[in-house]
Protein backbone atom coordinates (compact mmCIF):
# COMPACT_ATOMS: atom_id res chain seq x y z
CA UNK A 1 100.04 17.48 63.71
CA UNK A 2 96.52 16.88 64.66
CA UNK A 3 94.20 16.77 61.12
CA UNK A 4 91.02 18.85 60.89
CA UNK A 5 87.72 17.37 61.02
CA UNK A 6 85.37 17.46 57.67
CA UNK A 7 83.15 20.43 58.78
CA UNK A 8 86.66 22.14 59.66
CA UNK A 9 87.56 21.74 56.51
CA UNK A 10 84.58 22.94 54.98
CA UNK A 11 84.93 25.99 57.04
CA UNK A 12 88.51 26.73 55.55
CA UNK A 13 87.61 26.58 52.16
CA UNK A 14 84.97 28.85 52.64
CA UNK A 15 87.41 31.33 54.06
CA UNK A 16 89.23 31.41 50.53
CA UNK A 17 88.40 32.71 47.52
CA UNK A 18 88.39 28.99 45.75
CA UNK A 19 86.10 28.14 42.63
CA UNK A 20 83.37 25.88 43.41
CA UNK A 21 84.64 23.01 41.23
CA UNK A 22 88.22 23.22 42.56
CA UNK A 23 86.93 23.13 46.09
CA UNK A 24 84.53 19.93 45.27
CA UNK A 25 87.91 18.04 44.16
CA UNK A 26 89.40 19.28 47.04
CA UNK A 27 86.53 17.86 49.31
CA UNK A 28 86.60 14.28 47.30
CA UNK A 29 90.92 14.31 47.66
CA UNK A 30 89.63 15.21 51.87
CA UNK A 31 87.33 12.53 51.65
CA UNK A 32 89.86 9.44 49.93
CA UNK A 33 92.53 10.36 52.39
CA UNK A 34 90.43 10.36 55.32
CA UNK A 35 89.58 6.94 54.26
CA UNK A 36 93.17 5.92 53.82
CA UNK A 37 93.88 6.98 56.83
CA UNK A 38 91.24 4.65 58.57
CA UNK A 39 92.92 1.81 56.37
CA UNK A 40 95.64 2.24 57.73
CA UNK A 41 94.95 2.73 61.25
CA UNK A 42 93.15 -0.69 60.79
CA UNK A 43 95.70 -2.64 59.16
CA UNK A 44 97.92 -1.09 61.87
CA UNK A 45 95.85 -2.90 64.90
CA UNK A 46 95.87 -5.67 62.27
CA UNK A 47 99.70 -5.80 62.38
CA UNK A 48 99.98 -5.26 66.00
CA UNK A 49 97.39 -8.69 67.09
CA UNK A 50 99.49 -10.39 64.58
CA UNK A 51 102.96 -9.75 66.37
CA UNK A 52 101.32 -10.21 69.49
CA UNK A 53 99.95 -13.71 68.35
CA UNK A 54 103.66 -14.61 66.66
CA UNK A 55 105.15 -13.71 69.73
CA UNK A 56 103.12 -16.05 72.11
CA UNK A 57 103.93 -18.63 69.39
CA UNK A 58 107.52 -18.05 69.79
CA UNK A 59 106.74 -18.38 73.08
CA UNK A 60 105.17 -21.71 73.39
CA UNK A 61 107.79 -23.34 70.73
CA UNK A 62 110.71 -22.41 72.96
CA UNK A 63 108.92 -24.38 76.22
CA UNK A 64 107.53 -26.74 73.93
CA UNK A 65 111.32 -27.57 72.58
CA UNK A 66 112.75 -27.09 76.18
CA UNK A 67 110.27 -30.17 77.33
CA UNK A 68 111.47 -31.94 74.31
CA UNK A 69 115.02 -31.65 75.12
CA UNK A 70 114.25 -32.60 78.60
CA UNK A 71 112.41 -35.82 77.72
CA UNK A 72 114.88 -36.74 75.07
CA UNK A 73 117.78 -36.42 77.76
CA UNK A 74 115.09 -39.24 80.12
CA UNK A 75 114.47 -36.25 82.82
CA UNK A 76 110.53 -36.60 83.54
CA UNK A 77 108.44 -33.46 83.03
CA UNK A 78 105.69 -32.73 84.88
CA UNK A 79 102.11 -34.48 83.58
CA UNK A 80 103.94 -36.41 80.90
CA UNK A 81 104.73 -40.04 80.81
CA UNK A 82 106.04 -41.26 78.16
CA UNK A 83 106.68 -45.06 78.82
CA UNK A 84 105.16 -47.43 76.66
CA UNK A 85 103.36 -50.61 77.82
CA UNK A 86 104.31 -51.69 73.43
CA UNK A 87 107.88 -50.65 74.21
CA UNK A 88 108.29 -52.47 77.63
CA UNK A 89 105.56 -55.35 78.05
CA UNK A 90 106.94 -57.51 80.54
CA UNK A 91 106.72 -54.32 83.15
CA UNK A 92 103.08 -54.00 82.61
């Protein structure tokens, strides 16, 4: 259901026989929904970017936690090193 612009709007209340005053509350119910619906359009792409953001941080905790694993099991990941010259001095 597609929503009808302000001047459309206008144009059907012409079209009926409404009092003036009834037709001004009309307008000013027109005009706070119109801005509810731009709320929540907004908090909509607000929503979205946040899921978006959670997932790539779901993301990057499960192949932070899989490197973890791996170094806690000894296995040597790629651009990490972590031997200690305090741990092992007489190697260094």
């Amino acid at each position: 259901m597609t929503s009808l612009t302000f001047n459309e709007f206008q144009r059907e209340l012409r079209k009926k026989d409404i009092p003036p005053h009834v037709a001004f509350m009309l307008t000013l119910i027109y005009e706070r929904l119109a801005e509810v619906m731009k709320s929540q359009e907004e908090l909509a792409r607000v929503c979205t970017g946040l899921a978006v953001n959670m997932s790539g941080l779901a993301e990057l905790n499960e192949v932070n936690t899989k490197r973890m694993e791996r170094l806690s099991r000894g296995l040597r990941e790629d651009g990490i090193d972590i031997a200690s010259v305090a741990n092992e001095p007489e190697k260094h």
